[in-house]
PDB file of N, CA and C in Angstrom:
ATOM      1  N   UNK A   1      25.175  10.289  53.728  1.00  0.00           N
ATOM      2  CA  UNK A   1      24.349   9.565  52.768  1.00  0.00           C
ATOM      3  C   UNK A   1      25.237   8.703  51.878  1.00  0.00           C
ATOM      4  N   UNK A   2      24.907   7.818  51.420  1.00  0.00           N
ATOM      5  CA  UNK A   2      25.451   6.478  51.049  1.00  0.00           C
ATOM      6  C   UNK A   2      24.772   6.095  49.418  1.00  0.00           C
ATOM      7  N   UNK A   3      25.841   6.333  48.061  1.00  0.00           N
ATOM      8  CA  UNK A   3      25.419   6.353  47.129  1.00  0.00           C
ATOM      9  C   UNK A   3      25.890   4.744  46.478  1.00  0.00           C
ATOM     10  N   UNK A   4      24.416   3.889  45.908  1.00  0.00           N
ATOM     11  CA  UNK A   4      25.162   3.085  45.154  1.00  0.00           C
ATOM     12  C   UNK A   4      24.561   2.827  43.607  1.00  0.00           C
ATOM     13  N   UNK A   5      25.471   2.635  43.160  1.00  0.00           N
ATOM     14  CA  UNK A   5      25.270   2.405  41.679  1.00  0.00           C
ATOM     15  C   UNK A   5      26.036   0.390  41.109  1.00  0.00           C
ATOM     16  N   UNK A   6      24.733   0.085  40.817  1.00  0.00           N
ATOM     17  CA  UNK A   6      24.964  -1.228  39.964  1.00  0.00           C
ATOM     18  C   UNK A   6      25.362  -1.309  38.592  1.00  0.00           C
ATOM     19  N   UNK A   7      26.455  -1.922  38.072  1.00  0.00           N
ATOM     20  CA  UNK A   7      26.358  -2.483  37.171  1.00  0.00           C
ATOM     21  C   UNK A   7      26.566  -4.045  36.724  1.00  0.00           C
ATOM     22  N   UNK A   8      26.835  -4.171  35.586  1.00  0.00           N
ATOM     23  CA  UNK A   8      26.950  -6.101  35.019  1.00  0.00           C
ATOM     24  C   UNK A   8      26.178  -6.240  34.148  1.00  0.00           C
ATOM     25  N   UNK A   9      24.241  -6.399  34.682  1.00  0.00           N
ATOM     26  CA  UNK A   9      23.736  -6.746  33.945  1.00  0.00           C
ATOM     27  C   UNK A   9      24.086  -7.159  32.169  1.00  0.00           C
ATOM     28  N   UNK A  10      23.214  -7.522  32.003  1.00  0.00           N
ATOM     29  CA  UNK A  10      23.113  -8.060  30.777  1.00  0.00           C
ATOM     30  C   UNK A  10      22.018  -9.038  30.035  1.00  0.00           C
ATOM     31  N   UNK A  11      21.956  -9.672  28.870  1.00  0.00           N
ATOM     32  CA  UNK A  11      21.364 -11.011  28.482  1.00  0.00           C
ATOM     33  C   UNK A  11      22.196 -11.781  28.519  1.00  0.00           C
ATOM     34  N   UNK A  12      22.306 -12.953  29.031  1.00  0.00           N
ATOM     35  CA  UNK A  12      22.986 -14.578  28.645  1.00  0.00           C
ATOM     36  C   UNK A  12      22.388 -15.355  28.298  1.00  0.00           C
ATOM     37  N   UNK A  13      22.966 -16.636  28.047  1.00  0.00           N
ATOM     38  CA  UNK A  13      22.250 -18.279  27.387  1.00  0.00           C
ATOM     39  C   UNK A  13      21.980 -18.645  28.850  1.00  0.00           C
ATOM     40  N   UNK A  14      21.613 -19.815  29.632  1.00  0.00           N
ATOM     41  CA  UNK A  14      21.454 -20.808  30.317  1.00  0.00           C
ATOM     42  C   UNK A  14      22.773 -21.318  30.659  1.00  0.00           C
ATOM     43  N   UNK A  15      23.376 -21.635  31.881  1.00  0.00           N
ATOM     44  CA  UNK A  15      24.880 -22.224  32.078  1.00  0.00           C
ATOM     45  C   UNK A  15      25.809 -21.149  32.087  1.00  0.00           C
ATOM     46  N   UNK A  16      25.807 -20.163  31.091  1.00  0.00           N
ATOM     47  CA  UNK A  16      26.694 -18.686  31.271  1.00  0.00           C
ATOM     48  C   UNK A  16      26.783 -17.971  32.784  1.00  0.00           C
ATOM     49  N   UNK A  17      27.502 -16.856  32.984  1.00  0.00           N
ATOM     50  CA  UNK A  17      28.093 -16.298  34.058  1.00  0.00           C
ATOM     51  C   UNK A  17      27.827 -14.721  34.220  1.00  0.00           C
ATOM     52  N   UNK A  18      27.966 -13.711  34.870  1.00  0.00           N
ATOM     53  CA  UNK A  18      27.548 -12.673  34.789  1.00  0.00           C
ATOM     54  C   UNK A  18      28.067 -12.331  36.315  1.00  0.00           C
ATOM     55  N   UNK A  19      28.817 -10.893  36.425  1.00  0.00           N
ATOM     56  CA  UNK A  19      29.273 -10.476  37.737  1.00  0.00           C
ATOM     57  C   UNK A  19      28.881  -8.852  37.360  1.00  0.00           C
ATOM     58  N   UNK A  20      27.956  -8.996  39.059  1.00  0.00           N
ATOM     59  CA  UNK A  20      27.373  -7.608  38.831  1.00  0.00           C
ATOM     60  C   UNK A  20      28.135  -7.171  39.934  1.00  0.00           C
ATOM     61  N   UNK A  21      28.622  -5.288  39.765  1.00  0.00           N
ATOM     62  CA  UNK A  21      28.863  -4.737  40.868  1.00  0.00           C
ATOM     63  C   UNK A  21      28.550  -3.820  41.415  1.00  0.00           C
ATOM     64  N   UNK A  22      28.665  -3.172  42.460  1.00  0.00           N
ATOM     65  CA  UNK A  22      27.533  -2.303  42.799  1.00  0.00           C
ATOM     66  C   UNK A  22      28.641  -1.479  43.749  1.00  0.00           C
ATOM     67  N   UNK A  23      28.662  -0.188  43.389  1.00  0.00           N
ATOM     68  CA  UNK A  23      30.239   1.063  43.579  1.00  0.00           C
ATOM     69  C   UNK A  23      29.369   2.021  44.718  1.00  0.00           C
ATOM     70  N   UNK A  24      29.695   2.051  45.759  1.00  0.00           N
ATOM     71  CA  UNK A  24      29.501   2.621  46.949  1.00  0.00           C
ATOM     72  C   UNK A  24      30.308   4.436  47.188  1.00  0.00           C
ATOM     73  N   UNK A  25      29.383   5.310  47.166  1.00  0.00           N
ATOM     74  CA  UNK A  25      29.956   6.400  47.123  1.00  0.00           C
ATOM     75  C   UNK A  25      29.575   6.981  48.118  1.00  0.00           C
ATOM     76  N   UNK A  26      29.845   8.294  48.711  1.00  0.00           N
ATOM     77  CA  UNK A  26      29.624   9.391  49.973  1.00  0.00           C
ATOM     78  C   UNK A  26      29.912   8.567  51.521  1.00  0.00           C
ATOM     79  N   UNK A  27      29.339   8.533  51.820  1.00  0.00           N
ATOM     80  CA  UNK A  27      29.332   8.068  53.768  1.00  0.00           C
ATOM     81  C   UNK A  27      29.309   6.732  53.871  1.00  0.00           C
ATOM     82  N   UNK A  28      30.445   5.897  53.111  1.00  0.00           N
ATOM     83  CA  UNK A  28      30.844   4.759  52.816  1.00  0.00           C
ATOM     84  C   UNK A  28      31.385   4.228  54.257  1.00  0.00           C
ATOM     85  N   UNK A  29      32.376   5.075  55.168  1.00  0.00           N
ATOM     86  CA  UNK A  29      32.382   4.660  56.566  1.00  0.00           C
ATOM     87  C   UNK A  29      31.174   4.209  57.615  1.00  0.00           C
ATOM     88  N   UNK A  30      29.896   4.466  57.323  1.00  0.00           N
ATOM     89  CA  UNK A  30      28.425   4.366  57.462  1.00  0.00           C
ATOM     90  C   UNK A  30      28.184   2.869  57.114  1.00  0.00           C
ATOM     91  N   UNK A  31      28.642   2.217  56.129  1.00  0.00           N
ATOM     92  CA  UNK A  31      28.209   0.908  55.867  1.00  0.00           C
ATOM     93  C   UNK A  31      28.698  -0.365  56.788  1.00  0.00           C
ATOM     94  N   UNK A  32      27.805  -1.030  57.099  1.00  0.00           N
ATOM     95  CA  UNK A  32      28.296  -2.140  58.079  1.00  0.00           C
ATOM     96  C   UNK A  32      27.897  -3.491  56.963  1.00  0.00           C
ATOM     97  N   UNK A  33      26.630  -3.959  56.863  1.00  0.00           N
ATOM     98  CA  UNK A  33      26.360  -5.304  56.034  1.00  0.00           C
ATOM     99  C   UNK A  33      25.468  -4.852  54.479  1.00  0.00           C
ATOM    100  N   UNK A  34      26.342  -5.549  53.559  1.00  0.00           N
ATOM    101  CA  UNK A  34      25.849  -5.302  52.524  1.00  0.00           C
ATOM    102  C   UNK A  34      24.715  -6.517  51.434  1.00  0.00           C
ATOM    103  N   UNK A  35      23.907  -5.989  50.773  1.00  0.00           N
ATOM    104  CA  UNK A  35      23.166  -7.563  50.147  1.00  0.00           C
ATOM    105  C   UNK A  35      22.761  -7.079  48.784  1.00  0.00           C
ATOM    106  N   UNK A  36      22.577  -8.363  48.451  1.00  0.00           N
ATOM    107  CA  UNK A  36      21.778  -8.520  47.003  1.00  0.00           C
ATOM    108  C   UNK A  36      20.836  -9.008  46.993  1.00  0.00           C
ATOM    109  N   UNK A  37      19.451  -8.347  46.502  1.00  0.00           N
ATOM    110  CA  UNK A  37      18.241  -9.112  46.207  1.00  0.00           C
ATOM    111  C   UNK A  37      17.697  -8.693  44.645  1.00  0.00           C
ATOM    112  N   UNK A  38      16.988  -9.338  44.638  1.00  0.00           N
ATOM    113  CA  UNK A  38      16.273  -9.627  43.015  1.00  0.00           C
ATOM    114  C   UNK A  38      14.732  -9.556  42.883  1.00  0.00           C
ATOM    115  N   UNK A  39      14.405  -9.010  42.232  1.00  0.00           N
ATOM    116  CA  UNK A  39      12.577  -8.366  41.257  1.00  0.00           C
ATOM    117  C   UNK A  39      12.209  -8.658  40.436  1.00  0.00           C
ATOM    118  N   UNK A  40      11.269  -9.777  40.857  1.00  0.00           N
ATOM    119  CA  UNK A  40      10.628 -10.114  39.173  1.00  0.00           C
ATOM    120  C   UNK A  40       9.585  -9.339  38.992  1.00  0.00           C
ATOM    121  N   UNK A  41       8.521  -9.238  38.115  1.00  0.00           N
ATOM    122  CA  UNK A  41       7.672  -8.547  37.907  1.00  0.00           C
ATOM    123  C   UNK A  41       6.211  -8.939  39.151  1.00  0.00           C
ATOM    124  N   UNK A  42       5.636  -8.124  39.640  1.00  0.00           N
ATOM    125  CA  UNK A  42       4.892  -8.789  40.649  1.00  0.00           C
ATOM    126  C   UNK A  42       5.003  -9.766  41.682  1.00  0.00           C
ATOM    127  N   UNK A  43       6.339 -10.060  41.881  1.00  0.00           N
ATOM    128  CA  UNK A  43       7.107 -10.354  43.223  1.00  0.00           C
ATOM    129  C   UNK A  43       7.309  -9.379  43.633  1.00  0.00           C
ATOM    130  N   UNK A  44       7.676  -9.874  45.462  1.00  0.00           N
ATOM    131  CA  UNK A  44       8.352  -9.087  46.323  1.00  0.00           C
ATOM    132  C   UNK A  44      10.060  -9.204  45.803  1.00  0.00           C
ATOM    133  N   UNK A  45      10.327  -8.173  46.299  1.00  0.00           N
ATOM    134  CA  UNK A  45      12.138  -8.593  46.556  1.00  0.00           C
ATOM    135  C   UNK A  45      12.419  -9.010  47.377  1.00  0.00           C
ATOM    136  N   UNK A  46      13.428 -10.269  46.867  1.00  0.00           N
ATOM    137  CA  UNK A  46      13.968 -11.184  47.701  1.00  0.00           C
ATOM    138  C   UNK A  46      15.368 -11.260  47.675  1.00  0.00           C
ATOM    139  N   UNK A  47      16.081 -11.750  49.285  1.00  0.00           N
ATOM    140  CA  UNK A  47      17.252 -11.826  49.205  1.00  0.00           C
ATOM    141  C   UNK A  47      17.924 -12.600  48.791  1.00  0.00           C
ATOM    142  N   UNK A  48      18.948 -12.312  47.671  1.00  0.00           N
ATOM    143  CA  UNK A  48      20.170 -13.206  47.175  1.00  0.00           C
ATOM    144  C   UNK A  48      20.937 -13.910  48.338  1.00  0.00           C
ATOM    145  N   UNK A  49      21.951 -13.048  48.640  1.00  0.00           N
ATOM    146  CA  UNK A  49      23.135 -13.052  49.463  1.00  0.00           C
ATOM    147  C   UNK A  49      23.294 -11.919  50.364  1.00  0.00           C
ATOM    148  N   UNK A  50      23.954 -11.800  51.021  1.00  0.00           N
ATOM    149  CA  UNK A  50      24.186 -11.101  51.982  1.00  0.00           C
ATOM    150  C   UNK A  50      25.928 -11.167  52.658  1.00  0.00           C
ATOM    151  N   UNK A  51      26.096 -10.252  52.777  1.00  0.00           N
ATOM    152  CA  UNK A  51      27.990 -10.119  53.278  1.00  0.00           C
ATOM    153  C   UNK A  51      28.120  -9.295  54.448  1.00  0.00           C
ATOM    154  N   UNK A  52      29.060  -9.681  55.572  1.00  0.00           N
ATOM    155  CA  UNK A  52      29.252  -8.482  57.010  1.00  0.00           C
ATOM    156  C   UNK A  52      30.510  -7.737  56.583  1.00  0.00           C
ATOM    157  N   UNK A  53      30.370  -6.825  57.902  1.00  0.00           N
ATOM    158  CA  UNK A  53      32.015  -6.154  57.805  1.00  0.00           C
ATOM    159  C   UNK A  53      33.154  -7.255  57.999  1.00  0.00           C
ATOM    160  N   UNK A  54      33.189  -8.450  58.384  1.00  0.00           N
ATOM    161  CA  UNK A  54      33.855  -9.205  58.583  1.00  0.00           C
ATOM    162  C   UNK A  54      34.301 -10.514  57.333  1.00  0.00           C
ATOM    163  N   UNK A  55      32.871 -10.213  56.476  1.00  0.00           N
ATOM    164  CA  UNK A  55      33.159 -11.242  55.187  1.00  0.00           C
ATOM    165  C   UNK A  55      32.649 -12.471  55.109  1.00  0.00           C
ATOM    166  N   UNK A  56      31.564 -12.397  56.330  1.00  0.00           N
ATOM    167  CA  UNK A  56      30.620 -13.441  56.834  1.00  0.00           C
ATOM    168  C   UNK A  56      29.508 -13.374  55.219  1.00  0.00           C
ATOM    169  N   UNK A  57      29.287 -14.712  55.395  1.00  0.00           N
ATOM    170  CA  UNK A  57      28.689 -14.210  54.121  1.00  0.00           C
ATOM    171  C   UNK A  57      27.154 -15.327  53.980  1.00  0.00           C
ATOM    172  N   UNK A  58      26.368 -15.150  53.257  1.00  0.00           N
ATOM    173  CA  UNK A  58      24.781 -16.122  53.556  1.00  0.00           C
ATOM    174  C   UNK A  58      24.340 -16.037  51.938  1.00  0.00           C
ATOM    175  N   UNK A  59      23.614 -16.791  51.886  1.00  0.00           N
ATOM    176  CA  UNK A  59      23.010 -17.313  50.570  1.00  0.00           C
ATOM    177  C   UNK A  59      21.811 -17.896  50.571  1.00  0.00           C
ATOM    178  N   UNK A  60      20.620 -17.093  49.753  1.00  0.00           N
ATOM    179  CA  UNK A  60      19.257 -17.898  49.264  1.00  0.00           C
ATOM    180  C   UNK A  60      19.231 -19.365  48.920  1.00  0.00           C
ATOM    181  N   UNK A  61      18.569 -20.203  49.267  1.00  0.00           N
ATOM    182  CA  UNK A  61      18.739 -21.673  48.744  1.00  0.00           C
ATOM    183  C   UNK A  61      19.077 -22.161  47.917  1.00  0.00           C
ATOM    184  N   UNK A  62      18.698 -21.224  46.962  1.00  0.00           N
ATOM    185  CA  UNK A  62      18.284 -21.453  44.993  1.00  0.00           C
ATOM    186  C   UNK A  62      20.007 -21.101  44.640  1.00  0.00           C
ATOM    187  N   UNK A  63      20.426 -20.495  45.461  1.00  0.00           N
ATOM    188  CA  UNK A  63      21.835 -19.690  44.278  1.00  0.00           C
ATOM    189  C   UNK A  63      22.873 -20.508  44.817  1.00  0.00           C
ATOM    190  N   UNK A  64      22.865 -21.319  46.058  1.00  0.00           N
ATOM    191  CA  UNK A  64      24.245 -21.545  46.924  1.00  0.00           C
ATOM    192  C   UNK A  64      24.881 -22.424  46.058  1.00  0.00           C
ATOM    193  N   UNK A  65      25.812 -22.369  46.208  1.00  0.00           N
ATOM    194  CA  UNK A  65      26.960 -23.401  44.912  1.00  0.00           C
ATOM    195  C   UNK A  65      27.184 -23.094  43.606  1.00  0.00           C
ATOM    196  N   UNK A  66      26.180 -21.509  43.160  1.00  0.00           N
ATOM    197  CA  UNK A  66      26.260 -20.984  42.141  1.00  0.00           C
ATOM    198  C   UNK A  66      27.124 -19.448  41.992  1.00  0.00           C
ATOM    199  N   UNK A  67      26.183 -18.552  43.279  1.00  0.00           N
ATOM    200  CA  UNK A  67      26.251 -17.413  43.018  1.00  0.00           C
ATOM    201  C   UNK A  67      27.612 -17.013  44.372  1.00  0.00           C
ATOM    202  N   UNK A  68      28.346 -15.856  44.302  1.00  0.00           N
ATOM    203  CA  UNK A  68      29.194 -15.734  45.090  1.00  0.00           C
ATOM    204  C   UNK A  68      29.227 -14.448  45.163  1.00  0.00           C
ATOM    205  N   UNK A  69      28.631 -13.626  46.500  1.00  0.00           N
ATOM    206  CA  UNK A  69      29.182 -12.510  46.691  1.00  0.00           C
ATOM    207  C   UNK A  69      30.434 -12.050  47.584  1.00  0.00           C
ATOM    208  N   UNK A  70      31.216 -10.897  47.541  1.00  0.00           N
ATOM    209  CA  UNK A  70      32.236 -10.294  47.770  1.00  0.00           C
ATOM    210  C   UNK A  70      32.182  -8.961  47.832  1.00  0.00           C
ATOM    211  N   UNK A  71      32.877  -8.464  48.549  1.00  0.00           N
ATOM    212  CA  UNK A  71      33.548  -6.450  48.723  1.00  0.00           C
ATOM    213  C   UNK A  71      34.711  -6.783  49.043  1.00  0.00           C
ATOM    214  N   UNK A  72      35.079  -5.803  48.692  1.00  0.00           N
ATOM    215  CA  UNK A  72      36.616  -5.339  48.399  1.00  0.00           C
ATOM    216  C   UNK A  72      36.248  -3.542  48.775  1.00  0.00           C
ATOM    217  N   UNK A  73      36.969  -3.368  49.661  1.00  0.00           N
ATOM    218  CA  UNK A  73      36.690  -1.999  50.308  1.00  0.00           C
ATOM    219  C   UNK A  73      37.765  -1.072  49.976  1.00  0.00           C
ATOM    220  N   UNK A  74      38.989  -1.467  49.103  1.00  0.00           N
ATOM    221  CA  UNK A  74      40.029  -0.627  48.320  1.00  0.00           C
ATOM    222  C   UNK A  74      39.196  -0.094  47.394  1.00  0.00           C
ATOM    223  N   UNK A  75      38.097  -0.848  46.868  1.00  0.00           N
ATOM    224  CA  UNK A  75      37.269   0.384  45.565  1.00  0.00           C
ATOM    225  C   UNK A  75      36.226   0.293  45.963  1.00  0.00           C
ATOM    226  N   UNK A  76      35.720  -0.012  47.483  1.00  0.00           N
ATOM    227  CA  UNK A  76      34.390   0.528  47.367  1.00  0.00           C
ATOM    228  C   UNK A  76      32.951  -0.147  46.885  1.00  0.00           C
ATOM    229  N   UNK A  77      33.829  -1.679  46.437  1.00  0.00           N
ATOM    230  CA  UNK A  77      32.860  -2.103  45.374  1.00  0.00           C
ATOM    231  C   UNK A  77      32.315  -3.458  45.806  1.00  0.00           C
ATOM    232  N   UNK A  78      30.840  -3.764  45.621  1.00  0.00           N
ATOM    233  CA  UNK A  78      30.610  -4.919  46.243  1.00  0.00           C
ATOM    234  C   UNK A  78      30.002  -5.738  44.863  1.00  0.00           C
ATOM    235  N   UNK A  79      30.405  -6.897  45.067  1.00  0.00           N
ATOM    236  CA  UNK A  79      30.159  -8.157  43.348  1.00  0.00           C
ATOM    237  C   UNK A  79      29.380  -9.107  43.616  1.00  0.00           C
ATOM    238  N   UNK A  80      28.815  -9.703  43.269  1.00  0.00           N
ATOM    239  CA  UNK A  80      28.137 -10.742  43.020  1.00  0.00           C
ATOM    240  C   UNK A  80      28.589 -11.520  41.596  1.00  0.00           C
ATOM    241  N   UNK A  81      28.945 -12.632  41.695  1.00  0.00           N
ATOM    242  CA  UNK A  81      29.455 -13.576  40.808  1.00  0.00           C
ATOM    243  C   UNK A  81      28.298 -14.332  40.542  1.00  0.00           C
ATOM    244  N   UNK A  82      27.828 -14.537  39.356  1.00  0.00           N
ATOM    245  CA  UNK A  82      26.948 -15.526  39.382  1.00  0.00           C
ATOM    246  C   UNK A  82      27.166 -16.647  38.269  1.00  0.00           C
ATOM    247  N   UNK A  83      27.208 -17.731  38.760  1.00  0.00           N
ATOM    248  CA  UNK A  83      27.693 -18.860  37.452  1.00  0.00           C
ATOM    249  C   UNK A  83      26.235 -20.038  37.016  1.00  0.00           C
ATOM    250  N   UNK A  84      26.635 -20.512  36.176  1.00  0.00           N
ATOM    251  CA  UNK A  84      25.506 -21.877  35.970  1.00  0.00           C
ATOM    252  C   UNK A  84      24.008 -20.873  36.392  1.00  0.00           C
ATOM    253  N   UNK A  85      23.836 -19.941  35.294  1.00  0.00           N
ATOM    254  CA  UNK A  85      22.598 -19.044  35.400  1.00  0.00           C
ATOM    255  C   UNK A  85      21.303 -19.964  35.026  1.00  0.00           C
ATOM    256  N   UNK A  86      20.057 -19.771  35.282  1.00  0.00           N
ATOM    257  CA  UNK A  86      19.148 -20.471  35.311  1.00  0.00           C
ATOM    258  C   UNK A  86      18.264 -19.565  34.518  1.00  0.00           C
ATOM    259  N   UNK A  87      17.268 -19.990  33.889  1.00  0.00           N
ATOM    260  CA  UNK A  87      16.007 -18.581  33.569  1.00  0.00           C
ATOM    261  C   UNK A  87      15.510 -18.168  34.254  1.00  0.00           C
ATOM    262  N   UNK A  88      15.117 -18.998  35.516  1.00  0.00           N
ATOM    263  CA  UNK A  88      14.432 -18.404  36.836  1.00  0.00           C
ATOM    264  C   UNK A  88      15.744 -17.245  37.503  1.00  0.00           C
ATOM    265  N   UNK A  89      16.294 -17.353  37.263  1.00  0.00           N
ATOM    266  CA  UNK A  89      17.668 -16.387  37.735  1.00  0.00           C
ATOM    267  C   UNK A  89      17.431 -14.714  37.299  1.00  0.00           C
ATOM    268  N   UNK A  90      16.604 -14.917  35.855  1.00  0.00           N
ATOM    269  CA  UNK A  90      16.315 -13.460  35.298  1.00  0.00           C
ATOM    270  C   UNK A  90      15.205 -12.431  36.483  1.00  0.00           C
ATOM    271  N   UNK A  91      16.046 -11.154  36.230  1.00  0.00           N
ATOM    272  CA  UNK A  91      15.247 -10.385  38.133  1.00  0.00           C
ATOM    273  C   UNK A  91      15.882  -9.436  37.335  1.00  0.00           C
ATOM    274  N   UNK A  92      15.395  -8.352  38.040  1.00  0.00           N
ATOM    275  CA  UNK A  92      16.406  -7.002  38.697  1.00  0.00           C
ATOM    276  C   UNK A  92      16.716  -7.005  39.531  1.00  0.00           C
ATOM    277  N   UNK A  93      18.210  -6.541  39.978  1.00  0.00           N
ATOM    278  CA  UNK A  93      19.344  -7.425  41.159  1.00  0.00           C
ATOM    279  C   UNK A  93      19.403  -5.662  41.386  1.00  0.00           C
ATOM    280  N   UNK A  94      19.733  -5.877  42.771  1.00  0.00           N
ATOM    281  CA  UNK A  94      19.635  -4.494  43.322  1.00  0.00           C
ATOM    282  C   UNK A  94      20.385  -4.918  44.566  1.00  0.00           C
ATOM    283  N   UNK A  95      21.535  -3.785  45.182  1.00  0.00           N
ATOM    284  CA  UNK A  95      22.370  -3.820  45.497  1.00  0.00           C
ATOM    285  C   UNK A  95      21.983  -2.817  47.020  1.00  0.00           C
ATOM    286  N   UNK A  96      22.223  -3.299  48.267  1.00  0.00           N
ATOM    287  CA  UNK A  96      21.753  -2.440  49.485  1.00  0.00           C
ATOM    288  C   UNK A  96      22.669  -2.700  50.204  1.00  0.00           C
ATOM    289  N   UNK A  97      22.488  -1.347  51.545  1.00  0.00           N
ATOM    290  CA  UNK A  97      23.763  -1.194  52.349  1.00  0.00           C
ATOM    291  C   UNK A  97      23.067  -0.800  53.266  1.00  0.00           C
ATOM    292  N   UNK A  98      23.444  -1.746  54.523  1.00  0.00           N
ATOM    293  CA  UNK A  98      22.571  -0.985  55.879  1.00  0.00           C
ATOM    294  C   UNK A  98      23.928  -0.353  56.522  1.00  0.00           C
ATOM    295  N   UNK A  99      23.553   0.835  56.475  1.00  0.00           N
ATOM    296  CA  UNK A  99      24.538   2.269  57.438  1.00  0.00           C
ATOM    297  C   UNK A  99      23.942   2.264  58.571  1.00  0.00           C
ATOM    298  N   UNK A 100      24.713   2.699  59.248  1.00  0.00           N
ATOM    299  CA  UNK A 100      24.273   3.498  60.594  1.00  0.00           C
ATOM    300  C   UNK A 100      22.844   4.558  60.654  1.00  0.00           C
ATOM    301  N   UNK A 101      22.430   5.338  59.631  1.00  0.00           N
ATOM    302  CA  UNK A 101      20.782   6.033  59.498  1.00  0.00           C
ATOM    303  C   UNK A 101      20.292   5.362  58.812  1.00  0.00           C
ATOM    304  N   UNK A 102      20.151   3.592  58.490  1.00  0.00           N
ATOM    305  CA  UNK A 102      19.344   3.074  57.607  1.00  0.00           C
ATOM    306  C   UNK A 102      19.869   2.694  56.271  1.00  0.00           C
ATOM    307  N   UNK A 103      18.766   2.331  55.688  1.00  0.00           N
ATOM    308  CA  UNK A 103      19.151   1.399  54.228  1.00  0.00           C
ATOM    309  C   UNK A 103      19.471   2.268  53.059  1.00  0.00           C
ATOM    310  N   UNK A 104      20.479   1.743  52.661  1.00  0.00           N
ATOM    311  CA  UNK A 104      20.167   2.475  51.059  1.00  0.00           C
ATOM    312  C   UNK A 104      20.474   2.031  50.043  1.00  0.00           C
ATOM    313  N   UNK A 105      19.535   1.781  48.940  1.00  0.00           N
ATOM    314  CA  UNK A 105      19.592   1.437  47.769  1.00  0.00           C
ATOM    315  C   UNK A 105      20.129   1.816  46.508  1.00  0.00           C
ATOM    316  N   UNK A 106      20.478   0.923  45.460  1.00  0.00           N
ATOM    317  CA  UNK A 106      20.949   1.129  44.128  1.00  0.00           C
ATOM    318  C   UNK A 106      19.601   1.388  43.602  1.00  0.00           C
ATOM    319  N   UNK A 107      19.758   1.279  41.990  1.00  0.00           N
ATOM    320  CA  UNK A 107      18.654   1.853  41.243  1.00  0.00           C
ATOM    321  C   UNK A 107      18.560   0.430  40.948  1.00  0.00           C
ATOM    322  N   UNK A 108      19.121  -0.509  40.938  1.00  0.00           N
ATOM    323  CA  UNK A 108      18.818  -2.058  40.207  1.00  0.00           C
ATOM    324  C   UNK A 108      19.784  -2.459  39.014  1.00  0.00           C
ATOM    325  N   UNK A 109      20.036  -3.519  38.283  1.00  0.00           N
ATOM    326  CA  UNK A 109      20.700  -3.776  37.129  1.00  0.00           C
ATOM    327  C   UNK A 109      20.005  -4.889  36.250  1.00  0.00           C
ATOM    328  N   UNK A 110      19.625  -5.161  35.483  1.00  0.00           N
ATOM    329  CA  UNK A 110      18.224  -6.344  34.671  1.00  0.00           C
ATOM    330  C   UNK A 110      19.461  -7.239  34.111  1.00  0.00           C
ATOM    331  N   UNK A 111      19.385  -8.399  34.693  1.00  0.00           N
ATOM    332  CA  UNK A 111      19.924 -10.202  34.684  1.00  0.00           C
ATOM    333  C   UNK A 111      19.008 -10.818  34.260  1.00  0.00           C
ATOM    334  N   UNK A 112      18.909 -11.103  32.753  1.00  0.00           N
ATOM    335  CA  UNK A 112      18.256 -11.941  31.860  1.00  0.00           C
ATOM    336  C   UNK A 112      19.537 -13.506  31.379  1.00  0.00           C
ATOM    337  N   UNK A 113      17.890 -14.676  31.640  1.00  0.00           N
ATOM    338  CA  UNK A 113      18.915 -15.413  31.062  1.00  0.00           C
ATOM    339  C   UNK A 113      17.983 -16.063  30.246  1.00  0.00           C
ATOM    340  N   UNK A 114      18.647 -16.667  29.255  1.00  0.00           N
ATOM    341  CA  UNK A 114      17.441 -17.119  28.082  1.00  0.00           C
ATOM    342  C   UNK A 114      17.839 -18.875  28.400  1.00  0.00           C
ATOM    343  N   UNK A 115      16.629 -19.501  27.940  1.00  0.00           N
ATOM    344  CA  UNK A 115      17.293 -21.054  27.882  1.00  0.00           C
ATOM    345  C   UNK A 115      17.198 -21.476  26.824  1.00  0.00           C
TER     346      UNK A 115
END
């Protein structure tokens, strides 16, 4: 079983930056592709970005040239960089890992941005 925990969140202005990360614990050899998606209230969740075991990496329309994800597998830890934040940007960002028995989720982290 495959534990993750997000952090970063925060409030920002409009144009500000924010790097969330999300710390991968137990049956971490289990993980092959990792992603970020985001929750607004009465939306579905949708995908941010997305990263392989290889470092292949994909991006939602809205974020490309903004947002930048990464892992680094010395800690376990997978980031999302996000720059030139938007208000539409404000979600709960939630952090997933497809293993070998399936998906597993963070609890989420709340990315507010004010304009």
């Amino acid at each position: 079983q495959v534990r993750l925990v997000e952090s970063g969140g925060g409030l920002v202005q409009a144009g500000r930056s924010l790097r969330l990360s999300c710390y991968s614990s137990g049956s971490i050899f289990s993980i092959n592709d990792m992603d970020w998606y985001r929750q607004t209230p009465g939306k579905q969740r949708e995908l941010v970005a997305s990263i392989d075991k290889h470092g292949f990496t994909n991006y939602e329309d809205s974020v490309k040239g903004r947002f930048t994800i990464s892992r680094y597998m010395a800690n376990n830890t997978l980031y999302l960089q996000m720059n030139n934040l938007k208000p539409e940007d404000t979600a709960v960002y939630y952090c997933m890992a497809h293993t070998t028995t399936g998906a597993s989720w963070g609890q989420g982290t709340q990315g507010t941005v004010s304009s």
